[in-house]
PDB file of N, CA and C in Angstrom:
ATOM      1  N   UNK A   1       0.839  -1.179   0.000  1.00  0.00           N
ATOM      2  CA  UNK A   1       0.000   0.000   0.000  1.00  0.00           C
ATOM      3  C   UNK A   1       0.884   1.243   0.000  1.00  0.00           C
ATOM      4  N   UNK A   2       0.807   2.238  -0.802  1.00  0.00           N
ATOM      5  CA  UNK A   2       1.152   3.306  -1.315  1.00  0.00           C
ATOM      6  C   UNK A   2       0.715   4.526  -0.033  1.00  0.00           C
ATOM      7  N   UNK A   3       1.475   4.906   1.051  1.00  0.00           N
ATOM      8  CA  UNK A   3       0.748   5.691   2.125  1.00  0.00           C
ATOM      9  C   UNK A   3       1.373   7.120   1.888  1.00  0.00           C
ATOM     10  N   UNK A   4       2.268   7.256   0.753  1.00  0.00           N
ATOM     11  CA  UNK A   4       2.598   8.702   0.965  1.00  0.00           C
ATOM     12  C   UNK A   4       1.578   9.881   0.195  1.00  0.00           C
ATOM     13  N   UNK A   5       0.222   9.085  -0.257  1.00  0.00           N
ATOM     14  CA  UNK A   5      -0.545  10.352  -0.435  1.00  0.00           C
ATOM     15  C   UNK A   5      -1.844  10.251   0.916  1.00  0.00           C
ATOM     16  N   UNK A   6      -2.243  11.226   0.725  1.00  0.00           N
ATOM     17  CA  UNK A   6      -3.384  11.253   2.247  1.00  0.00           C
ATOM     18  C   UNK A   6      -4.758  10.766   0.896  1.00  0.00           C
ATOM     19  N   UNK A   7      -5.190   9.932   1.696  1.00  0.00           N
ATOM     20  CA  UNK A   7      -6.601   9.732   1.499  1.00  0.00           C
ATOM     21  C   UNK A   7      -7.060   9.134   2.691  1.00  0.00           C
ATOM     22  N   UNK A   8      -8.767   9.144   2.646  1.00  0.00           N
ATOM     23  CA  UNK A   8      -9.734   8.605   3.577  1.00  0.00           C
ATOM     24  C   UNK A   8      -9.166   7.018   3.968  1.00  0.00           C
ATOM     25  N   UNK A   9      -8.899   6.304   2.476  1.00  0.00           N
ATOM     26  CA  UNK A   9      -8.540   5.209   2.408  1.00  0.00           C
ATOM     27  C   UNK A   9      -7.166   4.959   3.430  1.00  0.00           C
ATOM     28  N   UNK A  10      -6.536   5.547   3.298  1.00  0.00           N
ATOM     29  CA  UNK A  10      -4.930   5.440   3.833  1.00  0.00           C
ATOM     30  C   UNK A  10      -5.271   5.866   5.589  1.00  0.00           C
ATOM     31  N   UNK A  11      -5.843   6.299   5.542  1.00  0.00           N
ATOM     32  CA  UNK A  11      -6.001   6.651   7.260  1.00  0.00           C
ATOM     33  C   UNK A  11      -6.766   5.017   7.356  1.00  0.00           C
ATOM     34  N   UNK A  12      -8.289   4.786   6.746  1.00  0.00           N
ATOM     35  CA  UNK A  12      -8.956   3.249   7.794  1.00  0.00           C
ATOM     36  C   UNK A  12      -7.713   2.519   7.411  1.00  0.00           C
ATOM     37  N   UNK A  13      -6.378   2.244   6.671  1.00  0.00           N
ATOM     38  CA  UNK A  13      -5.794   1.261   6.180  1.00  0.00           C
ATOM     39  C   UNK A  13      -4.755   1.465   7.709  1.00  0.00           C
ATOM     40  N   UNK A  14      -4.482   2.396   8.510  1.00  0.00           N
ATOM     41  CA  UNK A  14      -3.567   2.627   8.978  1.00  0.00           C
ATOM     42  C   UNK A  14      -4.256   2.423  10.309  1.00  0.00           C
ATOM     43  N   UNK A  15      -5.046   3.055  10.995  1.00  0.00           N
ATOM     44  CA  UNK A  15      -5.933   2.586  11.715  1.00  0.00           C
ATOM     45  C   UNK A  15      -6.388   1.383  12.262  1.00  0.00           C
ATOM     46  N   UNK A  16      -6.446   0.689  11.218  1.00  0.00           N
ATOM     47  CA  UNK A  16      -7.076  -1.232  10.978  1.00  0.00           C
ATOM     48  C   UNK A  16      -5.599  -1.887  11.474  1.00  0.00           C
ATOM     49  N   UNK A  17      -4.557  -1.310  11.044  1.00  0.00           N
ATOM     50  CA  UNK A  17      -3.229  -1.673  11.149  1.00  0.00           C
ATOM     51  C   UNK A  17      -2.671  -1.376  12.808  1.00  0.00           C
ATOM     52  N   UNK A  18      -2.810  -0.529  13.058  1.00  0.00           N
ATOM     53  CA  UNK A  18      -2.758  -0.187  14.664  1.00  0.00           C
ATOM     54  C   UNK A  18      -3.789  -0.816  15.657  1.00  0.00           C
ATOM     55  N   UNK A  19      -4.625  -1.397  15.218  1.00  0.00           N
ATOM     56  CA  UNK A  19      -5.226  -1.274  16.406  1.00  0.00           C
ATOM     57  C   UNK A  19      -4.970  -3.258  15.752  1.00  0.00           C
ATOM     58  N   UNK A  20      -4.829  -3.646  14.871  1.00  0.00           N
ATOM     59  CA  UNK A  20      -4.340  -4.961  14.854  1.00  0.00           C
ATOM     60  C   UNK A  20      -3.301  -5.121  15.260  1.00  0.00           C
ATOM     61  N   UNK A  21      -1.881  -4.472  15.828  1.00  0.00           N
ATOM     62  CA  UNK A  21      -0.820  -4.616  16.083  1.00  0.00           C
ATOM     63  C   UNK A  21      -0.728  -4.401  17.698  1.00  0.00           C
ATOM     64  N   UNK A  22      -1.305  -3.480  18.195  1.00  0.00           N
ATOM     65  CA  UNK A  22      -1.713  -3.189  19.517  1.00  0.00           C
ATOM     66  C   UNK A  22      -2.836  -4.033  20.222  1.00  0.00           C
ATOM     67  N   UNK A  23      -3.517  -4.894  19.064  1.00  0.00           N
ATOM     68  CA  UNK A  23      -4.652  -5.750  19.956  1.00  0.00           C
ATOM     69  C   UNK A  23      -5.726  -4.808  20.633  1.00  0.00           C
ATOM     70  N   UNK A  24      -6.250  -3.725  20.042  1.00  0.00           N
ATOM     71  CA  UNK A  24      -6.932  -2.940  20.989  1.00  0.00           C
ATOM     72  C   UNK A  24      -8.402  -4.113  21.327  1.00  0.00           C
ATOM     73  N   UNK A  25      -8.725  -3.572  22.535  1.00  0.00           N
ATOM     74  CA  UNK A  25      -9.875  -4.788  22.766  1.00  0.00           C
ATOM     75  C   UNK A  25     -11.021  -3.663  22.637  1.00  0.00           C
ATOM     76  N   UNK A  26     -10.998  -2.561  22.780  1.00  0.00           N
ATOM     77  CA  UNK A  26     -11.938  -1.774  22.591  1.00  0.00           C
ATOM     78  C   UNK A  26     -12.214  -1.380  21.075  1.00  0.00           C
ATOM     79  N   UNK A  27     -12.400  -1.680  19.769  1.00  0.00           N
ATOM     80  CA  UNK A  27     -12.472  -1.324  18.600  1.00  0.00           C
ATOM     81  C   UNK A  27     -13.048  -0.170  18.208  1.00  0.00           C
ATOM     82  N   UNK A  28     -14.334  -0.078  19.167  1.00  0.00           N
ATOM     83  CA  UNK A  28     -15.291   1.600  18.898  1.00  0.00           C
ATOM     84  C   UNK A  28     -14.323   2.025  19.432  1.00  0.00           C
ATOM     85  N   UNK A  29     -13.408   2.145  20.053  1.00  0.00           N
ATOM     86  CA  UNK A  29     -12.923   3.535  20.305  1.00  0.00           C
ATOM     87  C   UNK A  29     -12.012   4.550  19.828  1.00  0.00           C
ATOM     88  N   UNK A  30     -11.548   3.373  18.431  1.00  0.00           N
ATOM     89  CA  UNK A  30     -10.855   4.274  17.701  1.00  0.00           C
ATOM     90  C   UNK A  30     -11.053   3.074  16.208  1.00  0.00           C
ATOM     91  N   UNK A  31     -11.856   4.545  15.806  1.00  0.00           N
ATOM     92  CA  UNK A  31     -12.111   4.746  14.386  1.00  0.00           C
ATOM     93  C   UNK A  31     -11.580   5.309  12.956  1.00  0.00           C
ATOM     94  N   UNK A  32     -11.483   4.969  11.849  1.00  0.00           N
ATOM     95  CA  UNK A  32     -11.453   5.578  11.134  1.00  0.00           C
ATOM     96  C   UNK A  32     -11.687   7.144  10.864  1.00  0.00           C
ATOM     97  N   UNK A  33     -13.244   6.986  10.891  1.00  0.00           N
ATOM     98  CA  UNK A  33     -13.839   8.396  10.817  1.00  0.00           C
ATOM     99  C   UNK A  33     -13.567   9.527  11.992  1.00  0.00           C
ATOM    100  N   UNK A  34     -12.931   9.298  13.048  1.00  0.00           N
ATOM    101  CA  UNK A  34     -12.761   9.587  14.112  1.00  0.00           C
ATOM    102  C   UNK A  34     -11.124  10.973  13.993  1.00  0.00           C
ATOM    103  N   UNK A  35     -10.766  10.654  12.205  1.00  0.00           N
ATOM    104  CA  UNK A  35      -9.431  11.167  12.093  1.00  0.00           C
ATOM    105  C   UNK A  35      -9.559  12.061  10.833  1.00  0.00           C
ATOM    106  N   UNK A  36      -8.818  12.777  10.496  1.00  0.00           N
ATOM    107  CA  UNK A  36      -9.008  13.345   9.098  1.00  0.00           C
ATOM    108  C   UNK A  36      -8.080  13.440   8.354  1.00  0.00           C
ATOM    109  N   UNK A  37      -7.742  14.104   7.375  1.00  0.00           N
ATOM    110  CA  UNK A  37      -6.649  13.932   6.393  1.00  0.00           C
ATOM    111  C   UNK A  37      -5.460  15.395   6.884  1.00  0.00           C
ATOM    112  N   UNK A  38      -5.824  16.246   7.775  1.00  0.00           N
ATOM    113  CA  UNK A  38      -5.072  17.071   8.260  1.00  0.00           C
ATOM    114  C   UNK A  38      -4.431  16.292   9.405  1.00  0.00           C
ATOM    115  N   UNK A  39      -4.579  15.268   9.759  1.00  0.00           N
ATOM    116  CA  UNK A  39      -3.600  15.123  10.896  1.00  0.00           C
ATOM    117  C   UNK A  39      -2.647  13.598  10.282  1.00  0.00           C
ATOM    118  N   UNK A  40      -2.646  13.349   8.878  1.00  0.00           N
ATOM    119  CA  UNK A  40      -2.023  12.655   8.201  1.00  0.00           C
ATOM    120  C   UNK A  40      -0.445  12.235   8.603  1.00  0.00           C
ATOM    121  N   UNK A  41      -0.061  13.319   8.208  1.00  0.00           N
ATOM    122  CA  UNK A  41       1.227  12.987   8.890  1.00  0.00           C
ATOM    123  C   UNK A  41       1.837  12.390  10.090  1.00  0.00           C
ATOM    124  N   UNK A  42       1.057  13.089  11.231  1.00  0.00           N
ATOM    125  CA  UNK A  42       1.428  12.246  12.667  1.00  0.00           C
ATOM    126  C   UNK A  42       0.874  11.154  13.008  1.00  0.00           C
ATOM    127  N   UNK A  43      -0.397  10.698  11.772  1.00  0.00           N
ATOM    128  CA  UNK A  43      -0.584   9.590  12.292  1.00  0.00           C
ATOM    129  C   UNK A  43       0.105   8.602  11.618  1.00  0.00           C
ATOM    130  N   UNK A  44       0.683   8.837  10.048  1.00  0.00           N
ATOM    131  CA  UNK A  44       1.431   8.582   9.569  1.00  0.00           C
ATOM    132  C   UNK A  44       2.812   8.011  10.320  1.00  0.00           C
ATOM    133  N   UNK A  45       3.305   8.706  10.850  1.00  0.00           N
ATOM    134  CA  UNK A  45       4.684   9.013  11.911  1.00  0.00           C
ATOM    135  C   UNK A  45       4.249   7.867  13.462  1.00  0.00           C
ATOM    136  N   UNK A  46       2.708   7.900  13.979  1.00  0.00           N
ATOM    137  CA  UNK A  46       2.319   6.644  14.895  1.00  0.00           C
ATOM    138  C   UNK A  46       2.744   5.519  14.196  1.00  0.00           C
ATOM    139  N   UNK A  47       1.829   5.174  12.903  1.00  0.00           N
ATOM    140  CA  UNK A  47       1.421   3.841  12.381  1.00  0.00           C
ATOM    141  C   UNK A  47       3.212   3.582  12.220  1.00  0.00           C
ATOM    142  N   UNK A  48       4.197   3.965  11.919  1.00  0.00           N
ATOM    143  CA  UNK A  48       4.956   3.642  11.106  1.00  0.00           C
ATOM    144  C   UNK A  48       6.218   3.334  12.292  1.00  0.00           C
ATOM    145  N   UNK A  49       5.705   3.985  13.423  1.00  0.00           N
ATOM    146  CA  UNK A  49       6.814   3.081  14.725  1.00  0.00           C
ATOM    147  C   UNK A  49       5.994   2.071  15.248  1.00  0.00           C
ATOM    148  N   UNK A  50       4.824   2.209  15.384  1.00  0.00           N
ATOM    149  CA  UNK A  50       4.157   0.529  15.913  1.00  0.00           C
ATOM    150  C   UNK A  50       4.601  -0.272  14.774  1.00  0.00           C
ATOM    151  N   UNK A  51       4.428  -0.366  13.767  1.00  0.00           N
ATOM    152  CA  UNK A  51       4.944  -1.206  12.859  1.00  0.00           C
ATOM    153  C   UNK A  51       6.471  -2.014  12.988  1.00  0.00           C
ATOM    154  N   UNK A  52       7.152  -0.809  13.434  1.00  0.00           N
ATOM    155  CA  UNK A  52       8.714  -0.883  13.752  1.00  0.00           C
ATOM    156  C   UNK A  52       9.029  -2.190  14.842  1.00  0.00           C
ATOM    157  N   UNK A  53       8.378  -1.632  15.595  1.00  0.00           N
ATOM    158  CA  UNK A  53       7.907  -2.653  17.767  1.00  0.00           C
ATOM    159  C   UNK A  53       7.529  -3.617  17.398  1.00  0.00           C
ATOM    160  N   UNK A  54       8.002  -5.429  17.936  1.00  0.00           N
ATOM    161  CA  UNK A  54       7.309  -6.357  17.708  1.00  0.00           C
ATOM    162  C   UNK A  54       5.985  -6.081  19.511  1.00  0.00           C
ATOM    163  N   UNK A  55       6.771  -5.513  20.509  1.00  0.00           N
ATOM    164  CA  UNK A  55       5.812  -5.344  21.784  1.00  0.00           C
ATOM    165  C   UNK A  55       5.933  -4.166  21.964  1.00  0.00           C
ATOM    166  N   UNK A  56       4.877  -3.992  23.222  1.00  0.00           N
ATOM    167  CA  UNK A  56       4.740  -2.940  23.628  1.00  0.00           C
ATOM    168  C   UNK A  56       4.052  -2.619  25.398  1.00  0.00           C
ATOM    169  N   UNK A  57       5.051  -2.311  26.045  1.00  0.00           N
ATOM    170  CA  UNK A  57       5.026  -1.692  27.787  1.00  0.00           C
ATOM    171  C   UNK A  57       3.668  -1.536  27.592  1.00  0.00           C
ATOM    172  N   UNK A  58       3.191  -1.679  29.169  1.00  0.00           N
ATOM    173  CA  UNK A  58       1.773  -1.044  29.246  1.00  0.00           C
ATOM    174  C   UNK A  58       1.696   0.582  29.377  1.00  0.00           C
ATOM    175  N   UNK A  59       2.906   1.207  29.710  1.00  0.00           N
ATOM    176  CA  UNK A  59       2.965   2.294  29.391  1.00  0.00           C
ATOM    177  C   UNK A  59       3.094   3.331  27.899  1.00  0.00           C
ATOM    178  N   UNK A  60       3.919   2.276  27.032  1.00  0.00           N
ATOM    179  CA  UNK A  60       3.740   3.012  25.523  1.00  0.00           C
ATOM    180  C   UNK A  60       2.573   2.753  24.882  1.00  0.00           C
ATOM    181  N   UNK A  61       1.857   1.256  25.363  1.00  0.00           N
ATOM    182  CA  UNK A  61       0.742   1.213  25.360  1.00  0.00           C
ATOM    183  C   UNK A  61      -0.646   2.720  25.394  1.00  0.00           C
ATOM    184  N   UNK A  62      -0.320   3.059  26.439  1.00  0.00           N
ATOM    185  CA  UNK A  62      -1.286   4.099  27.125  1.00  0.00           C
ATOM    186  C   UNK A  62      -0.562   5.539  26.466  1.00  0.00           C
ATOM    187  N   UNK A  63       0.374   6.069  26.045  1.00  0.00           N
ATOM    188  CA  UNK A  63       0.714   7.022  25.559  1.00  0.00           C
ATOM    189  C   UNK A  63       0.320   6.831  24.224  1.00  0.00           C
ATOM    190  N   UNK A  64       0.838   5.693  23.416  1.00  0.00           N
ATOM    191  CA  UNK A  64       0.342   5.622  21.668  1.00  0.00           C
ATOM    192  C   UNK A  64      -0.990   6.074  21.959  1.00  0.00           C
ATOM    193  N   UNK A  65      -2.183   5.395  23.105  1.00  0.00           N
ATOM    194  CA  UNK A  65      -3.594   5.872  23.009  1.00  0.00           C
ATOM    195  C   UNK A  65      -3.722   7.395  23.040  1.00  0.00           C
ATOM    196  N   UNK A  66      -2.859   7.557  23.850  1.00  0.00           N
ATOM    197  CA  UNK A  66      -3.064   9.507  24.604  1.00  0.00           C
ATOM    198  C   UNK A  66      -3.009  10.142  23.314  1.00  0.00           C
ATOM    199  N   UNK A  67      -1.584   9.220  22.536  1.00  0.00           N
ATOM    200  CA  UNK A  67      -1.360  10.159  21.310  1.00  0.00           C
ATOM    201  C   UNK A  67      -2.783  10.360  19.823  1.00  0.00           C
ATOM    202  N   UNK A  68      -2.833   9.158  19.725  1.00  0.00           N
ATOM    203  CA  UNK A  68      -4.154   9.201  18.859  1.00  0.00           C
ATOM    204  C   UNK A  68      -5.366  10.079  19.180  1.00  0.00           C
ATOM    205  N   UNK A  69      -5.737   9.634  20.733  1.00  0.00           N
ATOM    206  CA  UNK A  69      -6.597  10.450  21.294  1.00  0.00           C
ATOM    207  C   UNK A  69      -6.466  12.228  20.619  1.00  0.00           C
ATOM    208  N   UNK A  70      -5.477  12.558  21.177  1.00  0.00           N
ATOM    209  CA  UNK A  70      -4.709  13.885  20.554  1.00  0.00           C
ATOM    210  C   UNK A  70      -5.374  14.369  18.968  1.00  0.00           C
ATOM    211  N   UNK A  71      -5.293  13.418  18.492  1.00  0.00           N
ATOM    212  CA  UNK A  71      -5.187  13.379  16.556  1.00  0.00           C
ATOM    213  C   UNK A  71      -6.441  13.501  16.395  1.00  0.00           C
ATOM    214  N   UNK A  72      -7.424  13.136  16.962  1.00  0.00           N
ATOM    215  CA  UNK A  72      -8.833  13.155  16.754  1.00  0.00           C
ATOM    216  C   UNK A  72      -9.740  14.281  16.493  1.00  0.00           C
ATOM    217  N   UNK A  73     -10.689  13.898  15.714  1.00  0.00           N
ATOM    218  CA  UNK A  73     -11.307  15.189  15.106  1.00  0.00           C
ATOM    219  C   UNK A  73     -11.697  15.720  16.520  1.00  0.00           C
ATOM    220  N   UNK A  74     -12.166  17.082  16.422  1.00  0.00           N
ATOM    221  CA  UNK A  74     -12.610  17.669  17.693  1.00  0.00           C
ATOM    222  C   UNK A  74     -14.495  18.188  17.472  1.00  0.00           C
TER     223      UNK A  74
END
């Protein structure tokens, strides 16, 4: 997948990808639609160090969330 242009597509692709790598058990709580194409880049810059991590502390755990949280439409 081609992520260096922003689309709708490239955010649920990145999204679906994080929260499969992190195991989130909560799924509603982070959405696709929940993000937009202005905050591309940093989420860009998330998806692309979880990717990096085979694990993850319960503390980077809880900051990657803080951070997304952050990214979210308002």
């Amino acid at each position: 997948m081609n992520l260096s242009a922003k689309s709708t597509e490239n955010v649920e692709y990145m999204i679906d990808k994080i929260k499969e790598k992190l195991k989130v058990l909560n799924f509603g709580a982070i959405k696709p639609s929940h993000f937009d194409e202005e905050m591309y880049e940093e989420l860009k810059e998330i998806y692309e160090h979880v990717m990096k991590k085979e694990s993850f502390s319960p503390n980077e755990m809880q900051a990657l969330a803080e951070e997304l949280g952050s990214l979210r439409k308002q």
